[in-house]
Each structure stands twice: as C-alpha cells, then as structure tokens.
Protein backbone atom coordinates (compact mmCIF):
# COMPACT_ATOMS: atom_id res chain seq x y z
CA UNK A 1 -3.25 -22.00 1.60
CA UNK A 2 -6.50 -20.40 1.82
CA UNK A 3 -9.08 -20.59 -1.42
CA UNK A 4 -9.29 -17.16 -1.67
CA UNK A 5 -5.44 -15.94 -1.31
CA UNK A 6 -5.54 -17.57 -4.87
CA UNK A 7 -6.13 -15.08 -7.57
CA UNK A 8 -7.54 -17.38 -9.77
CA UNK A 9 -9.82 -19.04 -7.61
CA UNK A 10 -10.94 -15.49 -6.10
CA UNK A 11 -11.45 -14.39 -9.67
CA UNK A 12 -13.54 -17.15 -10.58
CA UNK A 13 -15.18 -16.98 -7.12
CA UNK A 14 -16.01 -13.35 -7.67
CA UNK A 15 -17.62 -14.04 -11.11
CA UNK A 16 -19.59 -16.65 -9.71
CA UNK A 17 -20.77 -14.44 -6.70
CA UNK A 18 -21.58 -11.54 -8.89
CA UNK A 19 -23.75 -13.49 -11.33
CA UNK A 20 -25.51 -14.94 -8.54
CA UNK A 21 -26.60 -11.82 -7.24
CA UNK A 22 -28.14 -10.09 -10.12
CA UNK A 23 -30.06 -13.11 -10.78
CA UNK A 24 -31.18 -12.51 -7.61
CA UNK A 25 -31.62 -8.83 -7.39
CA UNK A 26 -33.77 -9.18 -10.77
CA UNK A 27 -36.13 -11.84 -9.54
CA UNK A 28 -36.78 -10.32 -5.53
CA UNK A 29 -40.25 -8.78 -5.15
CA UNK A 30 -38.97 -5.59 -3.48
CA UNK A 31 -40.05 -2.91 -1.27
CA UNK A 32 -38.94 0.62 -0.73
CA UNK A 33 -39.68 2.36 2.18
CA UNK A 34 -38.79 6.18 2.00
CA UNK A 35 -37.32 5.90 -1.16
CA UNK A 36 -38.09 9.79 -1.49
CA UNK A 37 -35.03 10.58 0.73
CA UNK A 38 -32.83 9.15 -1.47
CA UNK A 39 -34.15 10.34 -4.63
CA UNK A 40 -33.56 13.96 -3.25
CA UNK A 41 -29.86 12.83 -2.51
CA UNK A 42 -29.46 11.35 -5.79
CA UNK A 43 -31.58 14.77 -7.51
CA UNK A 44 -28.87 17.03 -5.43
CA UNK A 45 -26.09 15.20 -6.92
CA UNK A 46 -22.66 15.06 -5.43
CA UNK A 47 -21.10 13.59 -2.63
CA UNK A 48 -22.70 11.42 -0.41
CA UNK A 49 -22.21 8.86 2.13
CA UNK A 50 -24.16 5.34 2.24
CA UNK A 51 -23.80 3.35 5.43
CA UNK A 52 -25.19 -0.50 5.81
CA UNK A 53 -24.23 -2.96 8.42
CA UNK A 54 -21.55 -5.36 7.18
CA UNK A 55 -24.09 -8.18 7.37
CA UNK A 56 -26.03 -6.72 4.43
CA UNK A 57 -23.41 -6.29 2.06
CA UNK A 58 -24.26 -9.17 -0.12
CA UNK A 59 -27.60 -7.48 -0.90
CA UNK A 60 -26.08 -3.49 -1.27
CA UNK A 61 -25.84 -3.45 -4.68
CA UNK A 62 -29.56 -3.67 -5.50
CA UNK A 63 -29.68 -0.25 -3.55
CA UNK A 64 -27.81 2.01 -5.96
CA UNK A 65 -29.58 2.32 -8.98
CA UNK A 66 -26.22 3.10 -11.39
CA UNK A 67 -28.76 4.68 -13.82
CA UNK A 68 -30.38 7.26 -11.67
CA UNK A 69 -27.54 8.23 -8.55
CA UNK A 70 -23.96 8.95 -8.53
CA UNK A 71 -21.14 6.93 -9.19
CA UNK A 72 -20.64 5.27 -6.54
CA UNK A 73 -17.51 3.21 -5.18
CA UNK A 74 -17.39 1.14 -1.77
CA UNK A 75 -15.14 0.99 0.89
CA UNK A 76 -13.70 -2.33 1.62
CA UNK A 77 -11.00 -3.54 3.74
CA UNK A 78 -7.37 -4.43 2.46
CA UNK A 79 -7.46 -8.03 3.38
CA UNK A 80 -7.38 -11.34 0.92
CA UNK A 81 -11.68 -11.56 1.79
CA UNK A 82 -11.69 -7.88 1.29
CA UNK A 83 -10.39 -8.70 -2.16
CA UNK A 84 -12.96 -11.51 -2.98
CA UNK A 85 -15.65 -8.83 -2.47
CA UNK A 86 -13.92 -5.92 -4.04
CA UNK A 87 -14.06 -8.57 -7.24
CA UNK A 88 -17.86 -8.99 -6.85
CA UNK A 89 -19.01 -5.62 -6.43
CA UNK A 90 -17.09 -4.20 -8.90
CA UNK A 91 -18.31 -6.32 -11.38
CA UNK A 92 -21.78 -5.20 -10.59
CA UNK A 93 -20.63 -1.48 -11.30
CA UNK A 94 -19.37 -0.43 -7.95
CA UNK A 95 -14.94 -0.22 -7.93
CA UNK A 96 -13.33 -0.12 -4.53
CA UNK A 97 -11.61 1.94 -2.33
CA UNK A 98 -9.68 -0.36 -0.51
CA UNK A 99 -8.87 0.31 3.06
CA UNK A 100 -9.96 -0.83 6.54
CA UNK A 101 -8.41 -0.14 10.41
CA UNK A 102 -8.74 -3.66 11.41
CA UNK A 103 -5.89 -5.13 9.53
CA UNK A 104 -3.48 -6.62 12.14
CA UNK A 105 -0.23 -5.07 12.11
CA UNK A 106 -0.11 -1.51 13.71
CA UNK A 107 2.01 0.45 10.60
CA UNK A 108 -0.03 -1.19 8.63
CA UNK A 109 -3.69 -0.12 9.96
CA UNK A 110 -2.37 3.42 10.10
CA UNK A 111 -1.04 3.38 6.59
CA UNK A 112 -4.70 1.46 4.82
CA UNK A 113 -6.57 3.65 7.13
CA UNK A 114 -5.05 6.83 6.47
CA UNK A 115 -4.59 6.26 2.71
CA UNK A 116 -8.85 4.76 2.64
CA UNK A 117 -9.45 8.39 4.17
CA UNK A 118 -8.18 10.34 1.42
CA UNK A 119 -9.39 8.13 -1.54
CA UNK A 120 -12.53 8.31 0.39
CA UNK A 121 -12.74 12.15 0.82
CA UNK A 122 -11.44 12.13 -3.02
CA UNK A 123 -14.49 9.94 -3.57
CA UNK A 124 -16.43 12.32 -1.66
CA UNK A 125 -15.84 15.01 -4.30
CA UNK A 126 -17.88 13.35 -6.99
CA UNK A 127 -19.97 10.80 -5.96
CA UNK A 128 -21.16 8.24 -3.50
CA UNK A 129 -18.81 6.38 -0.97
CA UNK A 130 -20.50 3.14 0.62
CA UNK A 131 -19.39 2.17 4.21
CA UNK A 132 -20.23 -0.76 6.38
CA UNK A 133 -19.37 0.98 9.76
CA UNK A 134 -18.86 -1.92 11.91
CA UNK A 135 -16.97 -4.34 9.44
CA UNK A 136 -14.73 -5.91 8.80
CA UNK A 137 -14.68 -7.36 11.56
CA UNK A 138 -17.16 -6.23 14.22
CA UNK A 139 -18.31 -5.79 16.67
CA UNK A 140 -21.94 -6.42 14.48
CA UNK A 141 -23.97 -3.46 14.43
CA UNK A 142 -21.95 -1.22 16.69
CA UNK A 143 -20.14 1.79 14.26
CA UNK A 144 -16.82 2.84 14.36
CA UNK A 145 -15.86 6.91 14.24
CA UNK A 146 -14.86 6.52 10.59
CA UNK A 147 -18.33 7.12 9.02
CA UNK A 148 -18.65 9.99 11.47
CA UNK A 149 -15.29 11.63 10.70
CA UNK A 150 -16.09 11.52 6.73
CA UNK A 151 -19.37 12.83 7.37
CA UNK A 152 -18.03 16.12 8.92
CA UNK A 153 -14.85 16.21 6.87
CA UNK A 154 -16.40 16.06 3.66
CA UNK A 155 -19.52 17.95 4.81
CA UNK A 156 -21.70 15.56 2.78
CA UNK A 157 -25.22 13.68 3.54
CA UNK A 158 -25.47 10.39 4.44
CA UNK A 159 -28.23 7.88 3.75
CA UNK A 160 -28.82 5.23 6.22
CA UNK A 161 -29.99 1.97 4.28
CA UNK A 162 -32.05 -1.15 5.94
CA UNK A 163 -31.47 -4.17 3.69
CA UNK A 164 -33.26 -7.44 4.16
CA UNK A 165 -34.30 -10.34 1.73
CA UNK A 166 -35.80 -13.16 3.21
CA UNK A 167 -35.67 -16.29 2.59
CA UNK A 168 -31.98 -15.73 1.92
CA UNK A 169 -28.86 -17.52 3.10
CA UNK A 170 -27.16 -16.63 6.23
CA UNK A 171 -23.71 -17.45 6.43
CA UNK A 172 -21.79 -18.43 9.74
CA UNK A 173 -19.25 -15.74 9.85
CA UNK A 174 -19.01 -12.86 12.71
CA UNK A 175 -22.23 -10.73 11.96
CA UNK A 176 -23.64 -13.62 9.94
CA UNK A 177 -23.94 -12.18 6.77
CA UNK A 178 -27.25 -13.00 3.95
CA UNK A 179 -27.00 -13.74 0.62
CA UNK A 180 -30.14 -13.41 -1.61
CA UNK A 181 -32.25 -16.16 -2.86
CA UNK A 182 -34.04 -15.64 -6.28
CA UNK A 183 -37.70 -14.90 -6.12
CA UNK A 184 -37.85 -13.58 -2.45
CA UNK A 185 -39.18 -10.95 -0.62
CA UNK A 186 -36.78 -8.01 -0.20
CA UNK A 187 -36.61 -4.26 1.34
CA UNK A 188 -34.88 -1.03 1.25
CA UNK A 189 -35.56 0.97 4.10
CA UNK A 190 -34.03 4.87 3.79
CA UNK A 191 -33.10 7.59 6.32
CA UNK A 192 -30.82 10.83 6.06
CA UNK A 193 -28.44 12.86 8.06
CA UNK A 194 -26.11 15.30 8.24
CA UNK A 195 -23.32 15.74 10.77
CA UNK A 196 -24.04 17.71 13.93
CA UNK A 197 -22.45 21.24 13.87
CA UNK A 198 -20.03 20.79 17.16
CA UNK A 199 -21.53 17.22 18.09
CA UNK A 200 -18.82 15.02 19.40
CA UNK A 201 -17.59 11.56 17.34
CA UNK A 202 -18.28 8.79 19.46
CA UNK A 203 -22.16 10.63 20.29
CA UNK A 204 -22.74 10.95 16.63
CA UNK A 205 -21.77 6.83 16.22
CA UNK A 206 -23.82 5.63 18.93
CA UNK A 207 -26.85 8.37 17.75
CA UNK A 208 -26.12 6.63 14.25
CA UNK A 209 -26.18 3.41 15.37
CA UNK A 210 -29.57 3.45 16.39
CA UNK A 211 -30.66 4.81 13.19
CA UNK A 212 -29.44 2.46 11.21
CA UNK A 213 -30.34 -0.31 12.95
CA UNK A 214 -33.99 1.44 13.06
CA UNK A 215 -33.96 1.36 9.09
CA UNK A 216 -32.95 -2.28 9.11
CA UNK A 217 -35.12 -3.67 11.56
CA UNK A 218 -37.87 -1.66 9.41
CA UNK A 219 -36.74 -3.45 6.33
CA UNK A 220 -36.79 -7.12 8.20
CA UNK A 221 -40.06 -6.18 9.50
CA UNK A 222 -41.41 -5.95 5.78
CA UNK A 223 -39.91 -9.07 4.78
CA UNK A 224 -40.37 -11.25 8.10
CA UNK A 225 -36.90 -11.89 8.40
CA UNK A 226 -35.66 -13.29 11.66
CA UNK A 227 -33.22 -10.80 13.45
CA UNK A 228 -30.49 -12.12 15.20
C-alpha cells in the first residue's frame, strides 16, 4: 500500500507540507516582476484564470495574496497524490476543485473531466481558478486545450505566472517539481491574456505555451535557477 492512499498519513503529510511552505514563503527574499498586471486583475475583480506549470506548484501559493485578490480555488487532479496536495493547499487558504483528464480508466476521465469543467466554470463566476496546464502528468511544459477551453467559455482573463525560488529542492518526479527552501531568493513573473475572438484551441495552447514558459524563464533568470 502506498503512503499516501492512507488518510492518516496523507493528513499528517499534508500538515507537514503546508507548514513547511509558509515558513518558507515568509522567509524568501522575493521579486515581482509586472506585478501591475495582476493588481489590475485583482482591482477588476471577478473571474479569472491563473495558469503555472505543474513543476511550480509547490511555490503557487505565495502568488495569491488571499488579502488583496479573489477567492481563489485550484484545480487538481482526482488521484490519491492529487489528494495529498488538495490537503496542502487548502490549508494555506486555497480549497480544490478536484478533477483531471489523465486518470486511467476511459468513463472515468470523461466523468472527473467533465464534472472539473463545470465546478470550474462555477468557480469562474466568482473568483480565481488555478490550473497547471500540463499536469498531472505531462508532458512538462507543453499545455493541454483545457485552460484554453475555460478561457473562452467563461470569457475571463488569465494571468500567466513564472515561479522560481532557488536554492530550493527539486524532486525526481516527471517535470521535477521544487519545493522552497527558507531564506532564498524567489520570483513572480506576471503576464495577461484573453482568448482570441475565433482563434482555434490547439493555436491558442501552443501561443500560450510560449508565454508561460517566457514568464518562468524570466522568473529563473532573477533567481539564477538552473532550467532543466
């Protein structure tokens, strides 16, 4: 049996994780780089769409400012590691809306994917709705139409967000995730869009693409991290 198909140890896990992180987030020096982007966003209020690669989720929440921009809840995939970091994040403030089209068996996928697309337009009505576009499971740093398709369904903006923290750990899984080290450098890097009246999905995802892995080479850039 797997660690984390344990509630208890997942629970525990998740407390652990989350603890870690603000300690973290609380002693980075950061930097923010276009931060006047999303303060317009947050200014505007409403819906709006937030979009990271999956490698950078462990540093996301030090992004949202839960004092200044809209509620915000994050999409994350249906699966036991989904849970662990449902746990985490929502413990720093952020709930989830679980769903992901990676999960292996066909009814399945459509049912988690369809159901993650209304929750997530639902989401869309009041607040923010973080995405990792190429999780959960890759390929790294190549998007998936989902972003895209909530981005012209629910006619909201979407803020492109470079996170880097360096030194940090960097953990052996498929897009080799970081985790944040206390008292390191770290950066936000921030772009907008809106969805393309008429543009077609998959050119919108590979136009994306680039941008956000503009905003997150920007942010390694500032804190010398090594990009792999």
């Amino acid at each position: 049996m797997r660690p984390l198909r344990n509630p208890v140890i997942q629970a525990v896990l998740a407390w652990l994780l989350a603890g870690w992180m603000r300690f973290c987030f609380a002693t980075i020096r950061w930097t923010h780089q276009n931060r006047g982007v999303a303060e317009a966003v947050w200014d505007a209020g409403g819906g709006v769409l937030c979009a990271f690669w999956h490698s950078r989720i462990g540093l996301s929440p030090a992004c949202w400012p839960l004092d200044r921009a809209q509620p915000a809840k994050a999409l994350i995939s249906l699966s036991p590691d989904g849970q662990f970091i449902a746990r985490a994040v929502a413990l720093q403030g952020i709930p989830a809306v679980r769903g992901s089209s990676a999960n292996k068996d066909k009814a399945d996928r459509a049912k988690g994917g369809s159901q993650a697309l209304r929750d997530g337009l639902r989401q869309l009505k009041v607040g923010a709705l973080a995405i990792t576009p190429d999780g959960p499971r890759g390929p790294a740093r190549e998007m998936a139409e989902g972003l895209p398709l909530l981005a012209r369904l629910s006619k909201t903006p979407v803020l492109f967000i470079g996170l880097s923290c360096s030194p940090a750990i960097r953990l052996s899984s498929w897009d080799r995730a970081l985790l944040p080290l206390p008292f390191a450098r770290g950066a936000i890097v921030w772009d907008v869009a809106h969805y393309p009246e008429g543009a077609e999905l998959t050119d919108v995802a590979l136009a994306w693409t680039e941008r956000l892995n503009t905003v997150e080479a920007a942010a390694d850039a500032i804190t010398g991290l090594e990009r792999i």
